[in-house]
N, C-alpha and C. Protein backbone atom coordinates (compact mmCIF):
# COMPACT_ATOMS: atom_id res chain seq x y z
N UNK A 1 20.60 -32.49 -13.12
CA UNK A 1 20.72 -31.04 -12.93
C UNK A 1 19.49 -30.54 -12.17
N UNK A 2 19.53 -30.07 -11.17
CA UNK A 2 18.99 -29.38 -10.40
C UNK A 2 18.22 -27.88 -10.64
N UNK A 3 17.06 -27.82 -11.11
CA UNK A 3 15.79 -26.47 -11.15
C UNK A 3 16.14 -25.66 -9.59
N UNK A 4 15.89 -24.59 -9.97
CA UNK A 4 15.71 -23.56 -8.86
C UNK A 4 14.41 -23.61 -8.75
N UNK A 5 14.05 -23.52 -7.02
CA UNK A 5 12.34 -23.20 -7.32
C UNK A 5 12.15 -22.05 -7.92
N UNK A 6 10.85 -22.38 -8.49
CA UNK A 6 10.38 -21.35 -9.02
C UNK A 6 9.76 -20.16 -7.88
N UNK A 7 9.71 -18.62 -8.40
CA UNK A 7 9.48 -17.81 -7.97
C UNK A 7 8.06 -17.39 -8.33
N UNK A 8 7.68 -17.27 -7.37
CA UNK A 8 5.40 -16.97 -7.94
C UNK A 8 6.11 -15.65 -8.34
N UNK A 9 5.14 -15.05 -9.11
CA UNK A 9 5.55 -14.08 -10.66
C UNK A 9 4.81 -12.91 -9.79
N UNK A 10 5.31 -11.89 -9.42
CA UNK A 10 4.75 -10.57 -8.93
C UNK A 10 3.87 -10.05 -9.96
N UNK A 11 2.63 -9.18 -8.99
CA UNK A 11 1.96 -9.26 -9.70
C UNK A 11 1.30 -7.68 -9.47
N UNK A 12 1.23 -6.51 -10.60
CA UNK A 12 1.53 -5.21 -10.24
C UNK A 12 0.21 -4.59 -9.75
N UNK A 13 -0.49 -4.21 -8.76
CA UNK A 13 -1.17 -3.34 -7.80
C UNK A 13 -1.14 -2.02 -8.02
N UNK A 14 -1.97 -1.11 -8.24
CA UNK A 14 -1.94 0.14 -8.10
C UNK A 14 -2.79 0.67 -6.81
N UNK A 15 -2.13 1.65 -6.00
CA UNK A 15 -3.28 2.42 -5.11
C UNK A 15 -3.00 3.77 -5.28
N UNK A 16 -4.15 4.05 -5.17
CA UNK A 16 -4.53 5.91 -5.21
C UNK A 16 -4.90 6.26 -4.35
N UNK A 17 -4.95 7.57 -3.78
CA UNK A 17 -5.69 8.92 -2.33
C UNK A 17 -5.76 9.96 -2.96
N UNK A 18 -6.95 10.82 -2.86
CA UNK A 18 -7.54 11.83 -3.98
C UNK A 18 -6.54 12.66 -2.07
N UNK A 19 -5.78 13.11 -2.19
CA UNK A 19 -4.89 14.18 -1.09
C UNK A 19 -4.41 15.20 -1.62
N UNK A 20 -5.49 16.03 -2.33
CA UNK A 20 -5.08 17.56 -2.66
C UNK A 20 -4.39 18.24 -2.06
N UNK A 21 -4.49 18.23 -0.76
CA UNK A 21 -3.27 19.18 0.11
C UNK A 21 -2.09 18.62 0.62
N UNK A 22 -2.09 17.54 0.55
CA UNK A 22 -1.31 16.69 0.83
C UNK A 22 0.52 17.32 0.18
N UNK A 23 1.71 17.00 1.10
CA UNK A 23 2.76 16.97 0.54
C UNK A 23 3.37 16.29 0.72
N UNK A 24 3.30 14.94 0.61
CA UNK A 24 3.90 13.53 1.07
C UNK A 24 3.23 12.61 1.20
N UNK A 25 2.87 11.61 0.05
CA UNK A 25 1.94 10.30 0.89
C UNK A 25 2.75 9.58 0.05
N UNK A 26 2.77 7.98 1.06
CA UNK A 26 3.70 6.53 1.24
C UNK A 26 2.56 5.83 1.96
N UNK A 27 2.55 4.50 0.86
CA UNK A 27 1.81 3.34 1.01
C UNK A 27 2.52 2.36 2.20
N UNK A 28 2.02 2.21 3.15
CA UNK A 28 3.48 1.06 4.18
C UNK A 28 2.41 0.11 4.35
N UNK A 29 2.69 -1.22 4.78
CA UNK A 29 2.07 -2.51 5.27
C UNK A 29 3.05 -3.48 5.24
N UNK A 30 2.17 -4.72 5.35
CA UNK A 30 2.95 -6.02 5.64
C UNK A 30 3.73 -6.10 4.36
N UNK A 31 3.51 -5.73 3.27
CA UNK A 31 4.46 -5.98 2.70
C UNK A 31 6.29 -5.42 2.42
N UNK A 32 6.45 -4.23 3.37
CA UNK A 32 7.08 -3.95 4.15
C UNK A 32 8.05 -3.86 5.00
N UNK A 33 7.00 -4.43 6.21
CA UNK A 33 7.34 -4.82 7.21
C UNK A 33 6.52 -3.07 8.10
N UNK A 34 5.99 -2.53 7.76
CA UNK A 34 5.37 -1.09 7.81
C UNK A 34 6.39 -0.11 8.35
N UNK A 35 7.19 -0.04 7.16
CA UNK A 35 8.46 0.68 7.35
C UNK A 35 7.90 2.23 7.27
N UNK A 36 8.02 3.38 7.85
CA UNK A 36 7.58 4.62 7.14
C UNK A 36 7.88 4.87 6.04
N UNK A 37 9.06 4.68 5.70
CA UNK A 37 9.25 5.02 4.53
C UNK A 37 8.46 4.86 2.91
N UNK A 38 7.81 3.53 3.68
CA UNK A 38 6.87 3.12 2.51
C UNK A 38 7.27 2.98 1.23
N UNK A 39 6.68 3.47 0.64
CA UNK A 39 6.51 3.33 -0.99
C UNK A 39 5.75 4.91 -1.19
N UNK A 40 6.78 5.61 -2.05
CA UNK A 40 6.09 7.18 -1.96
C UNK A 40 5.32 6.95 -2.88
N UNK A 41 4.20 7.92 -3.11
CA UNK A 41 2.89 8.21 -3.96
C UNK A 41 3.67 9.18 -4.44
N UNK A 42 3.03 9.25 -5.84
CA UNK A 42 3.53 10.45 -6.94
C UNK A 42 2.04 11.22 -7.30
N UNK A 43 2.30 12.49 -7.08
CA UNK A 43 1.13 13.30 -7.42
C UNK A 43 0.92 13.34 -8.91
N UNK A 44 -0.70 13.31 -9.20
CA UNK A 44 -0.61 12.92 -10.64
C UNK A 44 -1.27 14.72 -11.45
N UNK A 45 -0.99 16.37 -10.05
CA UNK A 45 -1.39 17.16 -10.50
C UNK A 45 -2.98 17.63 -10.31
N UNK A 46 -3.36 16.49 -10.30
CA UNK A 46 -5.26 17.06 -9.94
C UNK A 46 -5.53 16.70 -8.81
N UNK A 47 -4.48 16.55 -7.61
CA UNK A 47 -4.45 16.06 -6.33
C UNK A 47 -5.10 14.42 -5.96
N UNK A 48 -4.43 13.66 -6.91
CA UNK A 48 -4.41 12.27 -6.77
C UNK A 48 -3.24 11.42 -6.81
N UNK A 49 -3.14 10.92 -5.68
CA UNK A 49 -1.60 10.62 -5.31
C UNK A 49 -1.52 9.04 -5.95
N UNK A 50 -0.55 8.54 -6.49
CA UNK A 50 -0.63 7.01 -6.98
C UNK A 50 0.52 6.34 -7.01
N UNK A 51 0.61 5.18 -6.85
CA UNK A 51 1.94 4.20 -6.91
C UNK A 51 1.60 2.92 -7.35
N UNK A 52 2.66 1.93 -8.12
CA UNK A 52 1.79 0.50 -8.59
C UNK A 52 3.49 0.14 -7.47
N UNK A 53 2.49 -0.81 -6.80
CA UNK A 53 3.50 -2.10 -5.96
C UNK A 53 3.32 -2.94 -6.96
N UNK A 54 4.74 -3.55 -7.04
CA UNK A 54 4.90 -5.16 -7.69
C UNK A 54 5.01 -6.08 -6.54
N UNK A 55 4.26 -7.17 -6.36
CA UNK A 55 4.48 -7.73 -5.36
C UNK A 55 4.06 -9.29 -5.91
N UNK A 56 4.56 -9.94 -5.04
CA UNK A 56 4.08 -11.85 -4.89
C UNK A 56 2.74 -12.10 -4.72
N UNK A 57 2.08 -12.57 -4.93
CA UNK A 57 0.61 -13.41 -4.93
C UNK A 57 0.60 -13.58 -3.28
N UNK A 58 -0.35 -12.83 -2.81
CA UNK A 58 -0.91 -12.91 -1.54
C UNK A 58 -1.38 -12.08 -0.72
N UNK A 59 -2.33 -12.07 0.33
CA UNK A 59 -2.63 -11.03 1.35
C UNK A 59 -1.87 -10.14 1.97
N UNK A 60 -1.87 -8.91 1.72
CA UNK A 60 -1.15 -8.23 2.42
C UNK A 60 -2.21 -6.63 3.65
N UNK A 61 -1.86 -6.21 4.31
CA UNK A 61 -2.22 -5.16 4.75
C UNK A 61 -2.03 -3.82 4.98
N UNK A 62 -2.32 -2.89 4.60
CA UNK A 62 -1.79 -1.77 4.68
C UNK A 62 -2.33 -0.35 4.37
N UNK A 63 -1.71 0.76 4.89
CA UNK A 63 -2.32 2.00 5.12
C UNK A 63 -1.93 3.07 4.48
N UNK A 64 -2.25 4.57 4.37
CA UNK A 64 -1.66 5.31 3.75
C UNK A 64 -0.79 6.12 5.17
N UNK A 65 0.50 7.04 4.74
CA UNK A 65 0.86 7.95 5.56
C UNK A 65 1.01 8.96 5.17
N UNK A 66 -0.19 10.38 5.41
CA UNK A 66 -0.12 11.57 4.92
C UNK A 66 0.58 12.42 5.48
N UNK A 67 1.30 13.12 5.16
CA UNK A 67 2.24 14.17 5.52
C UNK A 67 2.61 13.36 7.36
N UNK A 68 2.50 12.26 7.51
CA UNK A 68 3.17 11.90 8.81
C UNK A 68 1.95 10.70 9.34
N UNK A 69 0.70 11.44 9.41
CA UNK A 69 -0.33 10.59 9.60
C UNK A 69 -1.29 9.59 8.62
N UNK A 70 -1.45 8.55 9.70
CA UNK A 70 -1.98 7.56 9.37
C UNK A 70 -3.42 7.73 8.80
N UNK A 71 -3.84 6.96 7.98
CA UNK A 71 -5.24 7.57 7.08
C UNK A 71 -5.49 6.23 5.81
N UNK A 72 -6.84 5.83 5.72
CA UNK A 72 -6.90 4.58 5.41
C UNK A 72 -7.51 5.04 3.83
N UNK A 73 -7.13 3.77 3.21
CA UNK A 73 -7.72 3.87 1.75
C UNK A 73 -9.27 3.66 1.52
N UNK A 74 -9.86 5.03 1.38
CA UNK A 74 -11.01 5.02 1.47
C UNK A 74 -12.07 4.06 0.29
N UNK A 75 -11.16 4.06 -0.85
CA UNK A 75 -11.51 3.11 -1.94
C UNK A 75 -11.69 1.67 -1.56
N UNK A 76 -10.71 0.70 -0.52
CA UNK A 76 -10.93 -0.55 -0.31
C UNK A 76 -11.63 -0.72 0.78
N UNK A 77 -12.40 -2.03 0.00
CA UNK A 77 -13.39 -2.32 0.49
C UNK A 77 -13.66 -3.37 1.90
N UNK A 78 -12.39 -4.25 2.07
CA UNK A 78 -11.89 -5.03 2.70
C UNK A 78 -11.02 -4.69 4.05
N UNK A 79 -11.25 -4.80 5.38
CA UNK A 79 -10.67 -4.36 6.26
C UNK A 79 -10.77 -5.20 7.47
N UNK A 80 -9.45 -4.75 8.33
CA UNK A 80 -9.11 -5.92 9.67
C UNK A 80 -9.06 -4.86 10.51
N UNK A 81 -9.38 -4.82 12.04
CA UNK A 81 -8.74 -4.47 13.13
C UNK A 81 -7.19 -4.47 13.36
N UNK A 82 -6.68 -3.45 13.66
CA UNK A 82 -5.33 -3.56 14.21
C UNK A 82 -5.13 -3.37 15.35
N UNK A 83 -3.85 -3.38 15.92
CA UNK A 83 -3.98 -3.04 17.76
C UNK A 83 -3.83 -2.05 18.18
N UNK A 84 -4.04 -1.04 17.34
CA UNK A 84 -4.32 0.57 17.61
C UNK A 84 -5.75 1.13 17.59
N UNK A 85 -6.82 0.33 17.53
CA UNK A 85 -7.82 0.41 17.52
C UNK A 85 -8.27 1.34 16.55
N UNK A 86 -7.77 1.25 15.06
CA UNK A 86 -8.21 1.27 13.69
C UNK A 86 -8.09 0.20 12.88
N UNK A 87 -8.02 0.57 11.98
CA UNK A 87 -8.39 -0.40 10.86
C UNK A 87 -6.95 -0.47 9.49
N UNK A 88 -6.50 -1.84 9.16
CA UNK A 88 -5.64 -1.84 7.83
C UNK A 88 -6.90 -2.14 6.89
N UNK A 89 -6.43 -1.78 5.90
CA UNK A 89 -7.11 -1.75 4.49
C UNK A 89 -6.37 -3.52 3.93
N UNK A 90 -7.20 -4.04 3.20
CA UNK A 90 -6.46 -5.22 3.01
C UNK A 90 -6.50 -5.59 1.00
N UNK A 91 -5.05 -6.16 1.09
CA UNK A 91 -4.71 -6.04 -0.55
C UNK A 91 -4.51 -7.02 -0.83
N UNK A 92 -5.48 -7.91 -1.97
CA UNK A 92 -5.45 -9.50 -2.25
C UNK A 92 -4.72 -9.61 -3.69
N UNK A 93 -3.75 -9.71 -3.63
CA UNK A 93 -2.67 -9.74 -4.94
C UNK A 93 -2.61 -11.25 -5.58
């Protein structure tokens, strides 16, 4: 009898953006595919936006999108060049 491979066990991530004025922020990156749509942030009321990704064990990259624009997670510490001549924030899961 034949095992299925096994699946590496997701593993849950939280990110935050203190975006008080903000009326819309979505986490997008490689994990993705940097869809806009992202992954919406939920306001937590004291103008701190938050979401937990579940994701697979590995590097991923990615940015915030505030009310349309692009805007980086000022909390991480880790960052790459992209070919827009900014920067992804990078997420080691």
């Amino acid at each position: 009898k034949q095992h299925a491979p096994a699946r590496p066990h997701k593993k849950r991530r939280t990110v935050a953006l203190n975006a008080p004025g903000a009326r819309s922020v979505v986490v997008t990156g490689t994990f993705c595919d940097w869809a806009n749509e992202g992954h919406p942030l939920e306001h937590d009321g004291n103008g701190t936006w938050k979401a937990t990704l579940s994701l697979p064990p590995g590097r991923y990259e990615y940015r915030f999108l505030v009310d349309g624009t692009w805007q980086d997670d000022p909390s991480c510490p880790e960052r790459v060049p992209n070919p827009f001549g900014t920067e992804n924030c990078v997420l080691d899961v």
